[in-house]
Protein backbone atom coordinates (compact mmCIF):
# COMPACT_ATOMS: atom_id res chain seq x y z
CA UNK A 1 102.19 -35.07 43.64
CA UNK A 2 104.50 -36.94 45.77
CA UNK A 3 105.21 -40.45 45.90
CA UNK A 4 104.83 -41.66 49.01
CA UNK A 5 107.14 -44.64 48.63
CA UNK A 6 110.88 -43.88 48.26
CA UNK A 7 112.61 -46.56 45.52
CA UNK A 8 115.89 -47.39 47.73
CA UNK A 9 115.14 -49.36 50.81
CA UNK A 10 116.03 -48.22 54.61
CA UNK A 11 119.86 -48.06 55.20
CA UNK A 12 119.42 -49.86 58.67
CA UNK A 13 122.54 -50.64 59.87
CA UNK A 14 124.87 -47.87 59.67
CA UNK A 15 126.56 -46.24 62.96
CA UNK A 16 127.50 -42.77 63.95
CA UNK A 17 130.59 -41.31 63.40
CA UNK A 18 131.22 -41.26 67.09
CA UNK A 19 130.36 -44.36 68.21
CA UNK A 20 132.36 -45.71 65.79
CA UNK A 21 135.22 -44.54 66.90
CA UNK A 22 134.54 -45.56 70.60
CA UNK A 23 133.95 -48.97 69.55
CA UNK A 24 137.15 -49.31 67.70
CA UNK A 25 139.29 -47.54 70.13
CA UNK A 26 137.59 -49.70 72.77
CA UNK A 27 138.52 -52.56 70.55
CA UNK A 28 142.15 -51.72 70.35
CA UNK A 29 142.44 -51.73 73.79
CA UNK A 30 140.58 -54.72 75.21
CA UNK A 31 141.02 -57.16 71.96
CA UNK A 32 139.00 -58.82 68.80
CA UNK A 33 136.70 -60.28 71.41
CA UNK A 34 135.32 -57.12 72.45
CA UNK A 35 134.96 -56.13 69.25
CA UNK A 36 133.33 -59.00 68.18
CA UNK A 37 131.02 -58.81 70.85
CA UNK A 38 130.08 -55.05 70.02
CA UNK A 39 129.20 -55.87 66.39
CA UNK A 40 126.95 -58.66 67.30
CA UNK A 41 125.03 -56.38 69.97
CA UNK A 42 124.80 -53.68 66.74
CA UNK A 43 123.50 -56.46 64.81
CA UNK A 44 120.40 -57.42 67.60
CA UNK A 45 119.76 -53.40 68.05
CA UNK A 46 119.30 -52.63 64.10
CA UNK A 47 117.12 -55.99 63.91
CA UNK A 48 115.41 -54.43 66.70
CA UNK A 49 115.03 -51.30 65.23
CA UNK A 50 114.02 -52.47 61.62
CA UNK A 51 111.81 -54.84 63.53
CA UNK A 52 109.62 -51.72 65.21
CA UNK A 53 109.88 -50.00 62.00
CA UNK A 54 108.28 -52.66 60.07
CA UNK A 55 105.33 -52.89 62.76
CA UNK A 56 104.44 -49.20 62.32
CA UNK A 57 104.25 -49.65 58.54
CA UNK A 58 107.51 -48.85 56.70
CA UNK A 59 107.90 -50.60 53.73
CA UNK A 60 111.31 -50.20 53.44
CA UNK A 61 111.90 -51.42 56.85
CA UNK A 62 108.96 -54.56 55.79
CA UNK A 63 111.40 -55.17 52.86
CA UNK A 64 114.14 -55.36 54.86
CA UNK A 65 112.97 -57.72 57.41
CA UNK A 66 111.71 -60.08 54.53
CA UNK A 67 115.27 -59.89 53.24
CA UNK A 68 116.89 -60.57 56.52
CA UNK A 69 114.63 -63.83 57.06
CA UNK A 70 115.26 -64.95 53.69
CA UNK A 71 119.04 -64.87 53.61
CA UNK A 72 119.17 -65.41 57.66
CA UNK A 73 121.04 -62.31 57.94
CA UNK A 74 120.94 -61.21 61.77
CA UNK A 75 117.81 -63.51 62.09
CA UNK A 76 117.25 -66.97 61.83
CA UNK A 77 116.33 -68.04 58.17
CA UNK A 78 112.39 -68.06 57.95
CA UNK A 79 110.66 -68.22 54.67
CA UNK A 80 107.80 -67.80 56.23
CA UNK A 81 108.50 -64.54 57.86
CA UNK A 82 110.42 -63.48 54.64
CA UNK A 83 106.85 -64.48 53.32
CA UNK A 84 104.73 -61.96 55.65
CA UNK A 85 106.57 -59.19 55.64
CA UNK A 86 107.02 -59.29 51.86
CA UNK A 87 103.41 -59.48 51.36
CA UNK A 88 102.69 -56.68 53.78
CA UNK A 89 104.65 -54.39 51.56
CA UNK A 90 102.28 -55.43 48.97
CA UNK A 91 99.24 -55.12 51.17
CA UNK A 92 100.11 -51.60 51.82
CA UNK A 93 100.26 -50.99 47.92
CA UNK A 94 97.34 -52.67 47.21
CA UNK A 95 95.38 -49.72 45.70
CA UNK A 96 98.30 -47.26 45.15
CA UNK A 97 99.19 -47.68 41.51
CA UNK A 98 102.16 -45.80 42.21
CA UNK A 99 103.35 -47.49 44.56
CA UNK A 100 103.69 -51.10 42.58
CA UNK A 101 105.93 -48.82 40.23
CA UNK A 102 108.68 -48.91 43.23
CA UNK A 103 111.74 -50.73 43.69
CA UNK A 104 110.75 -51.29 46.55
CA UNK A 105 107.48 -53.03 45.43
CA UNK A 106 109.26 -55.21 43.33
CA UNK A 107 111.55 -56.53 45.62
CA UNK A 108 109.09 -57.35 48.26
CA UNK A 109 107.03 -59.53 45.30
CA UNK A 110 110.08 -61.09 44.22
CA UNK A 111 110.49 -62.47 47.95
CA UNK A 112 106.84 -63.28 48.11
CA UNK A 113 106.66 -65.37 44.86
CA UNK A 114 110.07 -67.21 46.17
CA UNK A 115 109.54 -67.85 50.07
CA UNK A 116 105.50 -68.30 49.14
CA UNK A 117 106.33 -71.99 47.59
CA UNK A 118 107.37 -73.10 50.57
CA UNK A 119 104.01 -71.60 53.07
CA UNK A 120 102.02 -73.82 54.45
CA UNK A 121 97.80 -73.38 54.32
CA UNK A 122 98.17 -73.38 58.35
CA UNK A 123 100.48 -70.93 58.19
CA UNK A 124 99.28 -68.73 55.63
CA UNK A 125 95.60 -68.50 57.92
CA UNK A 126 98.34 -67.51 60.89
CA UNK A 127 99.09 -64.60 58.85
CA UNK A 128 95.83 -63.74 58.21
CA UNK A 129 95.06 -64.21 62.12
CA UNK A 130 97.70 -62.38 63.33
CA UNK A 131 96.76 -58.82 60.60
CA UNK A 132 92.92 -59.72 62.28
CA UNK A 133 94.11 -59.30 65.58
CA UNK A 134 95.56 -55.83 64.71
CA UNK A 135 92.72 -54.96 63.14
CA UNK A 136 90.05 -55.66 65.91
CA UNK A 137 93.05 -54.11 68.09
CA UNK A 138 92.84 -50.61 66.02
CA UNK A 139 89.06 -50.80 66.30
CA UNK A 140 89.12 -51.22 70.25
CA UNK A 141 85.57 -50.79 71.82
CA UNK A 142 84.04 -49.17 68.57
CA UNK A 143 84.37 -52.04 66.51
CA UNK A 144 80.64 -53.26 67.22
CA UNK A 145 79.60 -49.97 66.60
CA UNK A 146 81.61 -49.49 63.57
CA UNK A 147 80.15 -53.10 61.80
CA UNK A 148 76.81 -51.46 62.80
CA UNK A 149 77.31 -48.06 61.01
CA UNK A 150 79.04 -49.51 58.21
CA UNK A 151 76.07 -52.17 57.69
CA UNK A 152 73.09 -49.11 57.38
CA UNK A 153 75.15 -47.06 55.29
CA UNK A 154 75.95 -50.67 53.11
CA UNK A 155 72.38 -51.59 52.94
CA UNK A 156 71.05 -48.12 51.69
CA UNK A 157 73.39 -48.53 48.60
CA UNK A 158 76.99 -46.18 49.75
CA UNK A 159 79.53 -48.25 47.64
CA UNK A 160 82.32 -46.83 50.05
CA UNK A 161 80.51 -48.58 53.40
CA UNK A 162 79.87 -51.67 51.16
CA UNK A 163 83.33 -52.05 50.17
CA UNK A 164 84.70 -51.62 54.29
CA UNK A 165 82.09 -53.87 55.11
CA UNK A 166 83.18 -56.55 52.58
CA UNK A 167 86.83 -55.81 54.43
CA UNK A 168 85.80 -56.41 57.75
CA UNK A 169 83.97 -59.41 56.97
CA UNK A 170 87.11 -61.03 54.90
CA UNK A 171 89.58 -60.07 58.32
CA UNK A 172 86.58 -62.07 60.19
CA UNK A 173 86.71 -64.95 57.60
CA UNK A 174 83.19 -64.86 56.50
CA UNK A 175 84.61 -64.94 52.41
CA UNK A 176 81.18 -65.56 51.23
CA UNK A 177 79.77 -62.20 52.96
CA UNK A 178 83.20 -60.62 51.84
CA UNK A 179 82.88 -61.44 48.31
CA UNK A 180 79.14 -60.44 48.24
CA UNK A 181 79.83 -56.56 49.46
CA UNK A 182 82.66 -56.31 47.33
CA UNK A 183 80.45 -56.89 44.06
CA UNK A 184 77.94 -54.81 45.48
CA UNK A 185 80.14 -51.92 45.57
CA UNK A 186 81.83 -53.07 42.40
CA UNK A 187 78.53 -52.74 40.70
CA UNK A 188 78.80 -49.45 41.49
CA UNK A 189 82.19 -48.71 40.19
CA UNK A 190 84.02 -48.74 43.13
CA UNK A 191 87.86 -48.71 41.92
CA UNK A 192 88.74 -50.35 45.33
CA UNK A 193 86.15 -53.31 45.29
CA UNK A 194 86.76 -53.92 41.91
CA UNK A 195 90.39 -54.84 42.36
CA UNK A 196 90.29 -56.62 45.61
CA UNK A 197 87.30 -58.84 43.69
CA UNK A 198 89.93 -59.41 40.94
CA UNK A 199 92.24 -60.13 43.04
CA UNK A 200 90.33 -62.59 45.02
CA UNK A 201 89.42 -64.72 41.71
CA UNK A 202 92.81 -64.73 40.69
CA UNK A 203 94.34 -65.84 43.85
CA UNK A 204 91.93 -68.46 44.63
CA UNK A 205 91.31 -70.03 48.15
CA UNK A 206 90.22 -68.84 50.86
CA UNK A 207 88.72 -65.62 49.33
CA UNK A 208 86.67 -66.87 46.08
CA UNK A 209 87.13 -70.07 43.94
CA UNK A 210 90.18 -69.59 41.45
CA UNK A 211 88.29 -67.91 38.50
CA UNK A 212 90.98 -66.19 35.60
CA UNK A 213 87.25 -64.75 33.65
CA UNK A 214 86.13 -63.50 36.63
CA UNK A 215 89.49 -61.57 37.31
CA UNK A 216 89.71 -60.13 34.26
CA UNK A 217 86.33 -58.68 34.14
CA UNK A 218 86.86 -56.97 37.10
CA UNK A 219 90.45 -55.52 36.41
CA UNK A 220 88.83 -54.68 33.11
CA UNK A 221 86.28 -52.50 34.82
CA UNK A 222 88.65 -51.08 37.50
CA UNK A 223 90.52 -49.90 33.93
CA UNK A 224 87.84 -48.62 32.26
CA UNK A 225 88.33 -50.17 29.91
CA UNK A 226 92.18 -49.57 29.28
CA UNK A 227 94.10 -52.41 28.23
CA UNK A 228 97.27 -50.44 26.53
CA UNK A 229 100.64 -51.06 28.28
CA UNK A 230 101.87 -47.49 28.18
CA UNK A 231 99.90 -44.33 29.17
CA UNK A 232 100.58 -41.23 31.08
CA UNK A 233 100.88 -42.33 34.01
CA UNK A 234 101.83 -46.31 32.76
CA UNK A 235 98.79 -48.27 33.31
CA UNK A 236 98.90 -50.68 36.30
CA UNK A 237 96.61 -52.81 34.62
CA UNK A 238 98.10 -53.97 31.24
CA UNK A 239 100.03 -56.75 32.81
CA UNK A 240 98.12 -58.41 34.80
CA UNK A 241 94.97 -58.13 32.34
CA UNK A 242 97.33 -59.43 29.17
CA UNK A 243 98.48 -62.64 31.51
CA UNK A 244 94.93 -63.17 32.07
CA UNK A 245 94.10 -63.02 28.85
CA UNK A 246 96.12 -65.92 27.34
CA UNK A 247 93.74 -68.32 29.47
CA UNK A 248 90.41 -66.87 28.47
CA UNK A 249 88.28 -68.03 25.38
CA UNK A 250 88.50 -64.61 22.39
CA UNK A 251 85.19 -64.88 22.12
CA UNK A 252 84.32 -64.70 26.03
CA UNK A 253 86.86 -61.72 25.76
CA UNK A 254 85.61 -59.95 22.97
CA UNK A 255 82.15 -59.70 24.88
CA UNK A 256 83.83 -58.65 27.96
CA UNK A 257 85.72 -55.80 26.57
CA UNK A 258 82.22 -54.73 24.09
CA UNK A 259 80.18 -54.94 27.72
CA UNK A 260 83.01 -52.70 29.35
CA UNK A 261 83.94 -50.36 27.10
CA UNK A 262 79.73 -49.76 26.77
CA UNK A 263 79.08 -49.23 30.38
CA UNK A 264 82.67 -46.74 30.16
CA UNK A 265 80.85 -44.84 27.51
CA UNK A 266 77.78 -44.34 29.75
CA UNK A 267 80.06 -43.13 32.49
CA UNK A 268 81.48 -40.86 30.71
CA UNK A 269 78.37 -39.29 29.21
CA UNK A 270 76.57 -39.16 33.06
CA UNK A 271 79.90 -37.45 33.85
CA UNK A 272 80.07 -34.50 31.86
CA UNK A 273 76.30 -34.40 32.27
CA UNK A 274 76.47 -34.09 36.52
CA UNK A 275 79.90 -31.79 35.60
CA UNK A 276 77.98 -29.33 33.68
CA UNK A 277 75.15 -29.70 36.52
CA UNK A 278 77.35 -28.23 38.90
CA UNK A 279 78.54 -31.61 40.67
CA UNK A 280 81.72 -30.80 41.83
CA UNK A 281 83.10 -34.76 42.04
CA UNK A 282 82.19 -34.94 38.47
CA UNK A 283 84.16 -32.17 37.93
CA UNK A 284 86.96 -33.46 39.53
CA UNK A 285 86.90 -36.54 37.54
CA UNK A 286 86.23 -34.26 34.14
CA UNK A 287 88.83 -33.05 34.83
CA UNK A 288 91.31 -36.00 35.79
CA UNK A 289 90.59 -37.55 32.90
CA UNK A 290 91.76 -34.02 30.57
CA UNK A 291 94.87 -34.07 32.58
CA UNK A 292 95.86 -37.61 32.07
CA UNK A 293 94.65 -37.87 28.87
CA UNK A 294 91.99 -40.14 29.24
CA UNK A 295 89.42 -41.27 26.44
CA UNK A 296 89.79 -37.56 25.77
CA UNK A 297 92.79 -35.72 24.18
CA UNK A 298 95.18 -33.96 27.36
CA UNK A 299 94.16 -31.09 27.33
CA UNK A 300 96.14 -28.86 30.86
CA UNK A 301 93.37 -25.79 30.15
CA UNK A 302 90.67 -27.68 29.78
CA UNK A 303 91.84 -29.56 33.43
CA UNK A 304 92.80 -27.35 35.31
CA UNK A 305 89.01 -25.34 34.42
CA UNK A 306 87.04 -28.51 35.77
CA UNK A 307 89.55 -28.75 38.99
CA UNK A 308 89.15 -25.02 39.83
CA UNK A 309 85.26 -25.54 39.34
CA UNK A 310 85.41 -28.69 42.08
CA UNK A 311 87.98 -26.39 44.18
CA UNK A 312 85.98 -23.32 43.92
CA UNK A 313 82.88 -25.62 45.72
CA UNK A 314 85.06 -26.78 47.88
CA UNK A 315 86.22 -30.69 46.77
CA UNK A 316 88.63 -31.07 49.08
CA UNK A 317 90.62 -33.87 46.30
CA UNK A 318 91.08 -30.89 43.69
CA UNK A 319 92.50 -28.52 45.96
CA UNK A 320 95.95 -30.18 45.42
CA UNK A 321 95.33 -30.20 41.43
CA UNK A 322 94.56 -26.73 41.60
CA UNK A 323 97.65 -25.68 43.23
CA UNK A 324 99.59 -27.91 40.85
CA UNK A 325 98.54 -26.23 37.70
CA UNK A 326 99.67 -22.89 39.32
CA UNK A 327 103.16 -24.64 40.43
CA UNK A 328 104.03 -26.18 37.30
CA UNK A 329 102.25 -24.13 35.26
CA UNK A 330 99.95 -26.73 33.45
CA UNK A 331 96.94 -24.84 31.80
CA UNK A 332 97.50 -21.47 33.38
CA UNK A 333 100.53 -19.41 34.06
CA UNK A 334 102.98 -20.39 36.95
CA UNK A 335 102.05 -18.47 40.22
CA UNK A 336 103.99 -19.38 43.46
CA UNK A 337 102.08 -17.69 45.27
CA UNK A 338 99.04 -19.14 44.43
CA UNK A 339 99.96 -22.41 43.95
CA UNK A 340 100.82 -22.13 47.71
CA UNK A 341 97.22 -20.73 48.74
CA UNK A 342 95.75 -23.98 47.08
CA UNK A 343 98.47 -26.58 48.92
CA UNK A 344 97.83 -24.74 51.72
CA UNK A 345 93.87 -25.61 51.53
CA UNK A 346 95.29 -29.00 51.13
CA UNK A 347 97.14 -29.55 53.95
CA UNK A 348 94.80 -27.62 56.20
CA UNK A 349 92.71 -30.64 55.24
CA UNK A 350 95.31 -33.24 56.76
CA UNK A 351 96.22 -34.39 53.35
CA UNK A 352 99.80 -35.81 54.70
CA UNK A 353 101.66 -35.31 51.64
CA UNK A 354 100.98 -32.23 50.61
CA UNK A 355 102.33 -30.87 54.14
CA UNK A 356 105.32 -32.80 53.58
CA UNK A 357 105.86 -31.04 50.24
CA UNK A 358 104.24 -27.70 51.69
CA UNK A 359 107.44 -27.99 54.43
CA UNK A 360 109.68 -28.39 51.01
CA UNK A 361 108.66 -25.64 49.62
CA UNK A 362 108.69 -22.84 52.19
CA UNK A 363 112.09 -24.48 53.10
CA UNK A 364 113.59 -23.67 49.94
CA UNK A 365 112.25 -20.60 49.00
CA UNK A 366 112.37 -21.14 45.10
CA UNK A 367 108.63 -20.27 44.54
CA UNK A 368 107.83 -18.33 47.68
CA UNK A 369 110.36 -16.33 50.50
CA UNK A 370 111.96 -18.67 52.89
CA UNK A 371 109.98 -19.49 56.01
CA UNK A 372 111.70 -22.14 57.93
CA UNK A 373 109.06 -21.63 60.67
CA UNK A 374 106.44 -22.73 58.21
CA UNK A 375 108.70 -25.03 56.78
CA UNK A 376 109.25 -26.74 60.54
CA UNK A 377 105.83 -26.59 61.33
CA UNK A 378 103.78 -28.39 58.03
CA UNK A 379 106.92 -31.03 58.43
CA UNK A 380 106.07 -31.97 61.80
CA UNK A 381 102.54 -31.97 61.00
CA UNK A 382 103.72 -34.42 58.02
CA UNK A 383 106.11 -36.80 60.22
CA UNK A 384 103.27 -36.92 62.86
CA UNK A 385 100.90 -38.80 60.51
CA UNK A 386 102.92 -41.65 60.23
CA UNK A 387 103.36 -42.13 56.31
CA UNK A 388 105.38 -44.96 55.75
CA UNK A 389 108.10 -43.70 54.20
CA UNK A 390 111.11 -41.89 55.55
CA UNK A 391 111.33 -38.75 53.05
CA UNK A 392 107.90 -38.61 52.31
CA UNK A 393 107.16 -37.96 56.51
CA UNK A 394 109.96 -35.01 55.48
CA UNK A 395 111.66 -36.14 58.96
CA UNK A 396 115.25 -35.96 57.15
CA UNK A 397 114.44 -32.38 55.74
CA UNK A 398 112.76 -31.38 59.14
CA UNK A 399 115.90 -32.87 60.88
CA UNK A 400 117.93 -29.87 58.30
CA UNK A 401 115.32 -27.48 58.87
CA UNK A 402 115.78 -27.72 62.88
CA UNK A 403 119.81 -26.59 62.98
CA UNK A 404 118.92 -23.07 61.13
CA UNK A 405 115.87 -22.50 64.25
CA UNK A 406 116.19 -21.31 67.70
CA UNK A 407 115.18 -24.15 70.53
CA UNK A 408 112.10 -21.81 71.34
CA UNK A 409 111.50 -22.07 67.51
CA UNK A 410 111.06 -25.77 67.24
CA UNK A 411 109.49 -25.69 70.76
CA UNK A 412 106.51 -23.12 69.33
CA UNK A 413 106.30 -24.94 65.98
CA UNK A 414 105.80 -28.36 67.62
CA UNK A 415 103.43 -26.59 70.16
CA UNK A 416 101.20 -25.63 67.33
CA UNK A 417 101.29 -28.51 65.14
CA UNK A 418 100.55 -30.39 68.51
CA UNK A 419 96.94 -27.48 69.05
CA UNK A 420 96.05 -28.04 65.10
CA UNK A 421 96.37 -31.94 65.17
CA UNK A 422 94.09 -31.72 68.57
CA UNK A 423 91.26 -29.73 66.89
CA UNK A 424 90.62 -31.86 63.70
């Protein structure tokens, strides 16, 4: 419902009103070389500050820092750090379609395709390296343990533990043992696999030998199919399957797509079938596919009957669906009120950005009565879960939210949001 990247990078570097006024005052009286001094500390601190920003995850602060070692602005000029950082903005979009619709997406690939001429091999594996090292970090102790779990679950067939497994073994190296989960689990239709396997043909070295077939076919599945450049929402796909295109034989094509758009066909059928069965992720998928418009006319009714079956059995992903028909009034009638008992089931469920836009809506009171309590609260639940994007975490509206409470207010808000965060 929400994107969770904002379009217009971080504005890093601006000052307070106040300070700005000692610093000129301060200027006037001591010289230019105070003031040049000042403006060269404000420099270090914001590089500082974008610096810790782009280590927790913020794009826009990732997209900065790539910018800033490109031009040498503040930093010395390093297109190999413009290179990282660019590419971790990527990273993080890797399967959030969304996401590579952002300015902010585009920029960072513009850098990377640029400052990526002129990495080494050496350092690119130092890049690699140093995202392994936070990732065995992150897993601490467990990470043994972890591999272990992940390996049963793998081995008995789960497409999910097949495709972390193939991660785990490409941040250890082991490509060959990467590439072999991922097809598992892309076998098995996983949307995630099926892209990073795609991804690994088409890139090459070190993850798979450079194979353009091989990447289409797996976009292709990861598609369903879908080849058309525009779609509601625009297909991620079209691009980078029509560039691939131009260097495959027609014929080898025209099998793929026959092959694909057969085993879509089957999907579809084994769908409704398991929908009608009472399966509540079919249902959920029914009915994605009548709200986007999917090999199936749109049809908002039709959706929003298929979510409320998955909702009603308690699929946590339609919950959000369901409260967005009743919000914007897509297959039944608008109902604030009950649009805000679904988002609510949502959120109660950690899903990060419905609490950000939960915190929106009490805060506004357009489709229920103002509760800035509410609104406080399911905004610091939001911000806590460090989503990597300044308005999405809803600390700007919180920040608003804040001067209309009492101190003991905010203190009981953040005292709860502190108890419910402790007990999930």
């Amino acid at each position: 419902m929400i994107n969770a990247w904002g379009d217009e990078p971080m504005v890093a570097k601006r000052l307070d009103a106040s300070r700005f006024v000692t610093i000129i005052v301060s200027a006037l009286l001591t010289g230019p070389g105070f003031l040049s001094h000042i403006v060269h500390a404000e420099e270090q601190r914001s590089s500082q500050e974008i610096q810790s920003l782009a280590e927790k995850g913020d794009p826009s602060a990732q997209l900065r820092l790539a910018e800033m070692y490109e031009q040498g602005d503040g930093v010395p000029k390093d297109n190999y750090q413009a290179w990282y950082w660019a590419q971790k903005v990527m990273a993080g979009a890797e399967f959030k379609p969304e996401a590579q619709k952002t300015e902010v997406y585009r920029q960072a690939k513009e850098i990377f395709l640029r400052t990526g001429e002129h990495v080494t091999p050496e350092q690119f594996l130092a890049g690699l390296k140093k995202d392994e090292q936070t990732f065995l970090a992150e897993a601490r102790k467990d990470y043994p343990e972890v591999l272990k779990r992940y390996q049963a679950a793998a081995e008995a067939g789960e497409p999910a533990a097949q495709f972390q497994l193939g991660e785990m073994y490409n941040k250890g190296y082991d490509f060959e043992k990467a590439r072999e989960w991922y097809r598992r689990a892309a076998d098995q239709d996983h949307y995630g696999a099926q892209v990073k396997l795609s991804s690994c043909y088409y890139e090459g070295p070190p993850c798979a030998p450079k194979d353009d077939q091989q990447a289409y076919y797996w976009d292709l599945r990861a598609a369903d199919g879908d080849e058309r450049e525009t779609r509601n929402p625009i297909n991620p796909h079209a691009e980078y399957l029509a560039k691939l295109a131009v260097h495959i034989d027609p014929a080898k094509l025209q099998a793929m797509r026959q092959e694909v758009a057969q085993r879509v066909e089957r999907k579809d059928a084994q769908r409704r079938t398991r929908a009608a069965q009472g399966d509540p992720r079919a249902q959920f998928e029914l009915g994605y596919l009548y709200y986007r418009g999917l090999r199936v006319p749109e049809d908002q009714a039709q959706a929003y009957a298929w979510f409320r079956k998955a909702a009603d059995q308690g699929f946590v992903e339609a919950f959000n669906y369901v409260g967005g028909a009743y919000y914007f009034g897509q297959g039944v009638p608008k109902a604030g009120a009950e649009a805000v008992r679904w988002y609510r089931k949502a959120a109660e469920h950690g899903d990060t950005h419905t609490q950000s836009f939960l915190g929106k809506i009490y805060s506004d009171g357009f489709v229920v009565p103002q509760d800035l309590y509410q609104a406080y609260f399911w905004l610091t639940l939001a911000a806590s879960r460090g989503e990597t994007n300044e308005w999405e975490r809803g600390s700007d509206l919180r920040d608003v939210v804040a001067k209309q409470l009492t101190p003991e207010q905010i203190a009981q808000a953040e005292k709860e949001a502190a108890a419910w965060r402790q007990s999930k």
